[in-house]
Protein backbone atom coordinates (compact mmCIF):
# COMPACT_ATOMS: atom_id res chain seq x y z
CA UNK A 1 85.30 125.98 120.41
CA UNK A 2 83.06 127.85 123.29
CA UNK A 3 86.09 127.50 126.14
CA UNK A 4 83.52 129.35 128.93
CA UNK A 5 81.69 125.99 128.24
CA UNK A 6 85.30 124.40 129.27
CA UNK A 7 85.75 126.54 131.85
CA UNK A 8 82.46 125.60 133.64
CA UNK A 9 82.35 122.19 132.93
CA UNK A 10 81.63 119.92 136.21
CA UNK A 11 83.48 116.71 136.63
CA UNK A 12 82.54 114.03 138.68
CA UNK A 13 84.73 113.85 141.71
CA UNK A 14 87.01 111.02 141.69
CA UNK A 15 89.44 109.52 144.44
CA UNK A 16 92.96 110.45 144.48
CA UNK A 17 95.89 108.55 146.54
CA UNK A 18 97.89 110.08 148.93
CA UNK A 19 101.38 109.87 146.99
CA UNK A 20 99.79 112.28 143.90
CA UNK A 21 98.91 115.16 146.48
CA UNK A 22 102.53 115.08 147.56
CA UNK A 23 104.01 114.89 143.72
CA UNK A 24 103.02 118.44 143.01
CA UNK A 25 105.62 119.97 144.75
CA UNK A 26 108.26 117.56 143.34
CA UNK A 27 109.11 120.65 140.81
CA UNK A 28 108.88 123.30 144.30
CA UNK A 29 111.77 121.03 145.71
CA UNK A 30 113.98 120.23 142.50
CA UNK A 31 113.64 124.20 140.89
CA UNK A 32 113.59 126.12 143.83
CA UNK A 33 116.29 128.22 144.88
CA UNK A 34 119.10 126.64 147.41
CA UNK A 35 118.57 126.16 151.18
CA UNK A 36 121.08 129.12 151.86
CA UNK A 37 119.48 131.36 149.76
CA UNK A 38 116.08 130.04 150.65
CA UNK A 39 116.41 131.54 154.48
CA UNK A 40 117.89 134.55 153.57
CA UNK A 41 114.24 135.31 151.92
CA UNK A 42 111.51 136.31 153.99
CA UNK A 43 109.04 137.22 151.50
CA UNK A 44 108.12 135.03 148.58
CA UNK A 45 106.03 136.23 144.98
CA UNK A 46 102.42 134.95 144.16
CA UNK A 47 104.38 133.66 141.11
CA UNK A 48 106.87 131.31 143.22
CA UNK A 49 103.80 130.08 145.80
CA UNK A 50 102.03 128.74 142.98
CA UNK A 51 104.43 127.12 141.22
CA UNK A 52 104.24 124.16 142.22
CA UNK A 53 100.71 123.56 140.82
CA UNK A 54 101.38 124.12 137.40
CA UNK A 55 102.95 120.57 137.17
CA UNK A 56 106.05 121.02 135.02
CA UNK A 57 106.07 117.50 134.21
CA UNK A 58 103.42 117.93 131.66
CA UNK A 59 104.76 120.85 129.98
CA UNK A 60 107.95 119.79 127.33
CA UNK A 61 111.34 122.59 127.34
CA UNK A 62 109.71 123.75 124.10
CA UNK A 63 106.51 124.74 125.65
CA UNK A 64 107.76 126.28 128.33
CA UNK A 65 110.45 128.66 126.04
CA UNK A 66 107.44 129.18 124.27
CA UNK A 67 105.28 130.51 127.17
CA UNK A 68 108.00 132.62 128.49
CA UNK A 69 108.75 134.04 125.08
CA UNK A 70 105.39 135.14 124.86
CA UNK A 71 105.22 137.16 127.90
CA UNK A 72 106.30 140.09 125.81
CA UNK A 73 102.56 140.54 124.75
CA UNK A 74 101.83 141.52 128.81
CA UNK A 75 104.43 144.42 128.62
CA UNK A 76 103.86 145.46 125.47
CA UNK A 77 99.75 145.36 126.81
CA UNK A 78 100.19 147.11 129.85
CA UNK A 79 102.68 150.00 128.05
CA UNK A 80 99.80 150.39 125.58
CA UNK A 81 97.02 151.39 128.13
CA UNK A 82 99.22 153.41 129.70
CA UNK A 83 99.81 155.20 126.90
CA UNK A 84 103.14 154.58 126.03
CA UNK A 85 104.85 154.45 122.30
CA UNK A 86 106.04 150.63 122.60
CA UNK A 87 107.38 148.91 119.15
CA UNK A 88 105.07 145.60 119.00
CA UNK A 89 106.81 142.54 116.93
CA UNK A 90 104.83 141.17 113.91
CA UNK A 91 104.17 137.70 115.85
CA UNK A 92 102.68 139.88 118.99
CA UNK A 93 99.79 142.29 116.62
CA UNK A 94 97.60 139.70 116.59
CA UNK A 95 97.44 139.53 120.43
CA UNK A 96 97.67 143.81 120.87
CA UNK A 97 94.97 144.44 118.43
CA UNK A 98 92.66 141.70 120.53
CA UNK A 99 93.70 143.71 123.32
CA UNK A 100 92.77 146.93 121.65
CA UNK A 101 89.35 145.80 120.80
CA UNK A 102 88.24 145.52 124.99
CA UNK A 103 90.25 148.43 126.04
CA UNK A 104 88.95 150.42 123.42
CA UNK A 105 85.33 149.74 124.78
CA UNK A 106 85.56 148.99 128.10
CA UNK A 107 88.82 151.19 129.89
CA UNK A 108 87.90 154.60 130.33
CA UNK A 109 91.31 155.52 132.43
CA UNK A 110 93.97 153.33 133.79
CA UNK A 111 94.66 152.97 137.26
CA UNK A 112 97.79 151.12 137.80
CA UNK A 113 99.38 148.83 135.04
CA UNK A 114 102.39 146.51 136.13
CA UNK A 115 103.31 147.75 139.69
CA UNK A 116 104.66 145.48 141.82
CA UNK A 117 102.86 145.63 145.47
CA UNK A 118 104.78 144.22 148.50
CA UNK A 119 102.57 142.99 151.80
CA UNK A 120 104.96 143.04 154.65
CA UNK A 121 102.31 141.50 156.86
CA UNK A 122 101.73 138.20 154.59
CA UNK A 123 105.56 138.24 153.37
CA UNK A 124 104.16 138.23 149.64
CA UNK A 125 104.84 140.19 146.57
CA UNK A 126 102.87 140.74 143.30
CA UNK A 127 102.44 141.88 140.16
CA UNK A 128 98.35 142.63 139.06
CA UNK A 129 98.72 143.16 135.20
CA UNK A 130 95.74 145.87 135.06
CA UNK A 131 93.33 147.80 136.91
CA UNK A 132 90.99 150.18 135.40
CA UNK A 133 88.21 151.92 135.27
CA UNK A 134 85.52 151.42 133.00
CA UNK A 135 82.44 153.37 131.40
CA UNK A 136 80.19 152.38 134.49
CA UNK A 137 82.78 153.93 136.65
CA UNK A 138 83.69 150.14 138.23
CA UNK A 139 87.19 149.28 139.13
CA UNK A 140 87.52 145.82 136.55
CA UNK A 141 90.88 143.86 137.53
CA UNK A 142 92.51 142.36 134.73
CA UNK A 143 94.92 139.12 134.04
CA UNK A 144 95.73 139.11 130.58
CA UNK A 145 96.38 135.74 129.08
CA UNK A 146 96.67 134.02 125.63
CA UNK A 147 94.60 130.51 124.97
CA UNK A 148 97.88 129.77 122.79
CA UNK A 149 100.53 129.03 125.58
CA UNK A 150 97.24 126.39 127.07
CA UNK A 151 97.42 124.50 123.36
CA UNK A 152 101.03 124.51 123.35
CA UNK A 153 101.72 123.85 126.52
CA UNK A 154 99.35 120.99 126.16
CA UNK A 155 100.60 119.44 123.06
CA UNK A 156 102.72 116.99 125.44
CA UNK A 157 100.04 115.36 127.37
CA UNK A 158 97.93 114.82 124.88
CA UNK A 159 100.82 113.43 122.71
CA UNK A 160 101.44 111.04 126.22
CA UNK A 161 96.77 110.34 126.21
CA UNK A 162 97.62 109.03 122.42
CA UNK A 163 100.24 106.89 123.11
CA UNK A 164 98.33 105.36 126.33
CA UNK A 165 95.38 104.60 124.11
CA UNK A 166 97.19 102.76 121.30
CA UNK A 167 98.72 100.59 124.76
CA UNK A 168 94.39 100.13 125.84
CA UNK A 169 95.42 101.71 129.14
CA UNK A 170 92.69 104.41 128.33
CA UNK A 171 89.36 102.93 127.81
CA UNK A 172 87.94 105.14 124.95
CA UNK A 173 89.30 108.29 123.26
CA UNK A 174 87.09 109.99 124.81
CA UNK A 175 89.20 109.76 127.78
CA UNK A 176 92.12 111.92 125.47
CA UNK A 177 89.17 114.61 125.68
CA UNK A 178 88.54 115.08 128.95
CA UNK A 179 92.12 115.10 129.99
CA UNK A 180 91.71 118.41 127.55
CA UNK A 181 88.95 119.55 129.88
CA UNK A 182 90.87 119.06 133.17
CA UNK A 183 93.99 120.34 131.84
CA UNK A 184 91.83 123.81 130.86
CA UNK A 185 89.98 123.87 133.54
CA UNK A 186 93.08 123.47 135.92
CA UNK A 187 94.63 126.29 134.18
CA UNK A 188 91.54 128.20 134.66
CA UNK A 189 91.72 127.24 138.90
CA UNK A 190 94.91 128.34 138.82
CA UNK A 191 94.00 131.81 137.01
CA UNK A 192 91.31 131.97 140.00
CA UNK A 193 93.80 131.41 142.95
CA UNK A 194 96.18 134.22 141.52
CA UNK A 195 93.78 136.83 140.82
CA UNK A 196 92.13 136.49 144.45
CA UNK A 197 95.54 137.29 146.03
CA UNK A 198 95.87 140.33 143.72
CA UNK A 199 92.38 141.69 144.46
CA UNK A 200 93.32 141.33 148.27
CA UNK A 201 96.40 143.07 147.88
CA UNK A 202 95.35 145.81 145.79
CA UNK A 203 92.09 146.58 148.22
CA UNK A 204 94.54 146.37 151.46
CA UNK A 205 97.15 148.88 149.68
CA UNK A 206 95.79 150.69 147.17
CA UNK A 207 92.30 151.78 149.12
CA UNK A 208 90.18 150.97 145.98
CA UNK A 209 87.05 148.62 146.05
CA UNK A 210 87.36 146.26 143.17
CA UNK A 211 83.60 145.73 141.14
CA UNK A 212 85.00 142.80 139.11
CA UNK A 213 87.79 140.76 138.90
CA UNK A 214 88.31 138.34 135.77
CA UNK A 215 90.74 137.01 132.93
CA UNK A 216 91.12 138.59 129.47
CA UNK A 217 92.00 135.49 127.01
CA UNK A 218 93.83 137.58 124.25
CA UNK A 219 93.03 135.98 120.50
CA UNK A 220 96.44 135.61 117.93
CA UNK A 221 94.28 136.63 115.35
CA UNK A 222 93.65 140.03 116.42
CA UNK A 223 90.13 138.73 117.30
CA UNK A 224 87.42 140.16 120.03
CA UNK A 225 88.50 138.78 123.50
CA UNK A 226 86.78 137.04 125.86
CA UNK A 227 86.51 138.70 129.29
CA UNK A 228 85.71 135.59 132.13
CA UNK A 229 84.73 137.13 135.32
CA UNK A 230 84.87 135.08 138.72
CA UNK A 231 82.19 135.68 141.21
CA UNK A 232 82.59 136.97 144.59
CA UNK A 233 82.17 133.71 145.97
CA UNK A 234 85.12 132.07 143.89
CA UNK A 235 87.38 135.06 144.56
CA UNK A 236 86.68 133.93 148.22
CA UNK A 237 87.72 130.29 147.88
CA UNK A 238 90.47 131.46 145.76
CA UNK A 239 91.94 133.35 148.27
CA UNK A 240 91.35 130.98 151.08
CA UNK A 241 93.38 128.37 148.67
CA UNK A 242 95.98 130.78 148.21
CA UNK A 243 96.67 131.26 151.82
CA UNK A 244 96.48 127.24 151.78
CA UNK A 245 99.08 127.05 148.86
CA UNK A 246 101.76 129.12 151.00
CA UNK A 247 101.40 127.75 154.37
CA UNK A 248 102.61 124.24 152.05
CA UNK A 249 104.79 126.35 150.10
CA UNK A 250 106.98 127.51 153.19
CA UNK A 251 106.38 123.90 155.33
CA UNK A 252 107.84 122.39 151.80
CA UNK A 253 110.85 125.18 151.95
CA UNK A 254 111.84 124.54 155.44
């Protein structure tokens, strides 16, 4: 399946009421930390202000062990480029030698790998995954992801789409397929919003100007990875919805 074609499919824009904008941060409210704790914090991780609008709901306990389980591949990832001996699990080679295949051919040194960066001015901490430089001498920041947590974490709303349709609450099963599409693409938005905030915060601190900025979807099978870059003009938008996400994200804590 050609998921770039997913990822820049258009929908038609469609109505929503007032009472679904407010659900997503249902899961902000009922998993976030207590109110005592809560003002004791004054800064807050890219992680925690997007939370909210990754709608737990749709993801089942399974899934979401399953996603968190494989964030081993990201350390084991970042250790790699930076040249570190790290012992890689059988169920993670397919994933490092997908990873291998771009930096091989694309990273000609590592800049920073895994280093948290704190903005005192914005109250906001993060955690870019990779920034190199390539053969072309252009800084390339890097989110490295896996299309597997998307199918498993997606297994439960689409097992929910069946069971609609065999009620005729969906009209056609084509209607199971584009849920697919707006759950991807969603992901993808979300992808967008986070790597914005990390370009901004890497540029303010680190003093580097960033060429391109884009998601590396790491392949189980140890296959060639695919490398989607967002335009200037979505980084822009993503960071204006960032700074969006956390003004509702502290309103919402309050």
């Amino acid at each position: 399946m050609n998921y770039r074609g997913i990822f820049n499919t258009e929908s038609k824009k469609q109505m929503i009421h007032v009472t679904e904008i407010i659900s997503i941060f249902q899961d902000l409210i009922l998993f976030s930390a207590p109110k005592k704790r809560r003002k004791e914090r004054t800064i807050v991780s890219v992680t925690e202000v997007l939370s909210p609008f990754y709608r737990l709901e749709h993801f089942s306990r399974k899934s979401l062990d399953l996603a968190q389980r494989d964030k081993k591949y990201l350390k084991i990832c970042i250790g790699i480029a930076k040249n570190l001996w790290i012992p890689v699990e059988d169920q993670y080679r397919g994933y490092i030698s997908s990873f291998k295949f771009w930096f091989s051919s694309q990273a000609k040194k590592v800049l920073l790998g895994g280093e948290r960066l704190e903005d005192e001015d914005l109250k906001i901490i993060g955690t870019p995954d990779l920034l190199v430089l390539n053969h072309s001498n252009e800084i390339i920041l890097v989110s490295l992801k896996t299309l597997t947590t998307i199918h498993q974490s997606y297994s439960t709303h689409l097992s929910i789409c069946k069971q609609l349709f065999r009620k005729s609450f969906l009209k056609s099963p084509r209607d199971m397929c584009w849920n697919w599409h707006k759950f991807v693409k969603a992901t993808q938005k979300s992808y967008l919003v986070q790597v914005s905030i990390y370009k901004h915060l890497l540029e303010k601190h680190k003093k580097v100007q960033i060429s391109k900025s884009g998601v590396l979807i790491l392949n189980k099978e140890g296959k060639i990875p695919e490398f989607i870059c967002f335009s200037n003009a979505q980084l822009k938008e993503g960071l204006l919805m960032f700074f969006r996400f956390k003004e509702l994200y502290e309103f919402f804590q309050k």
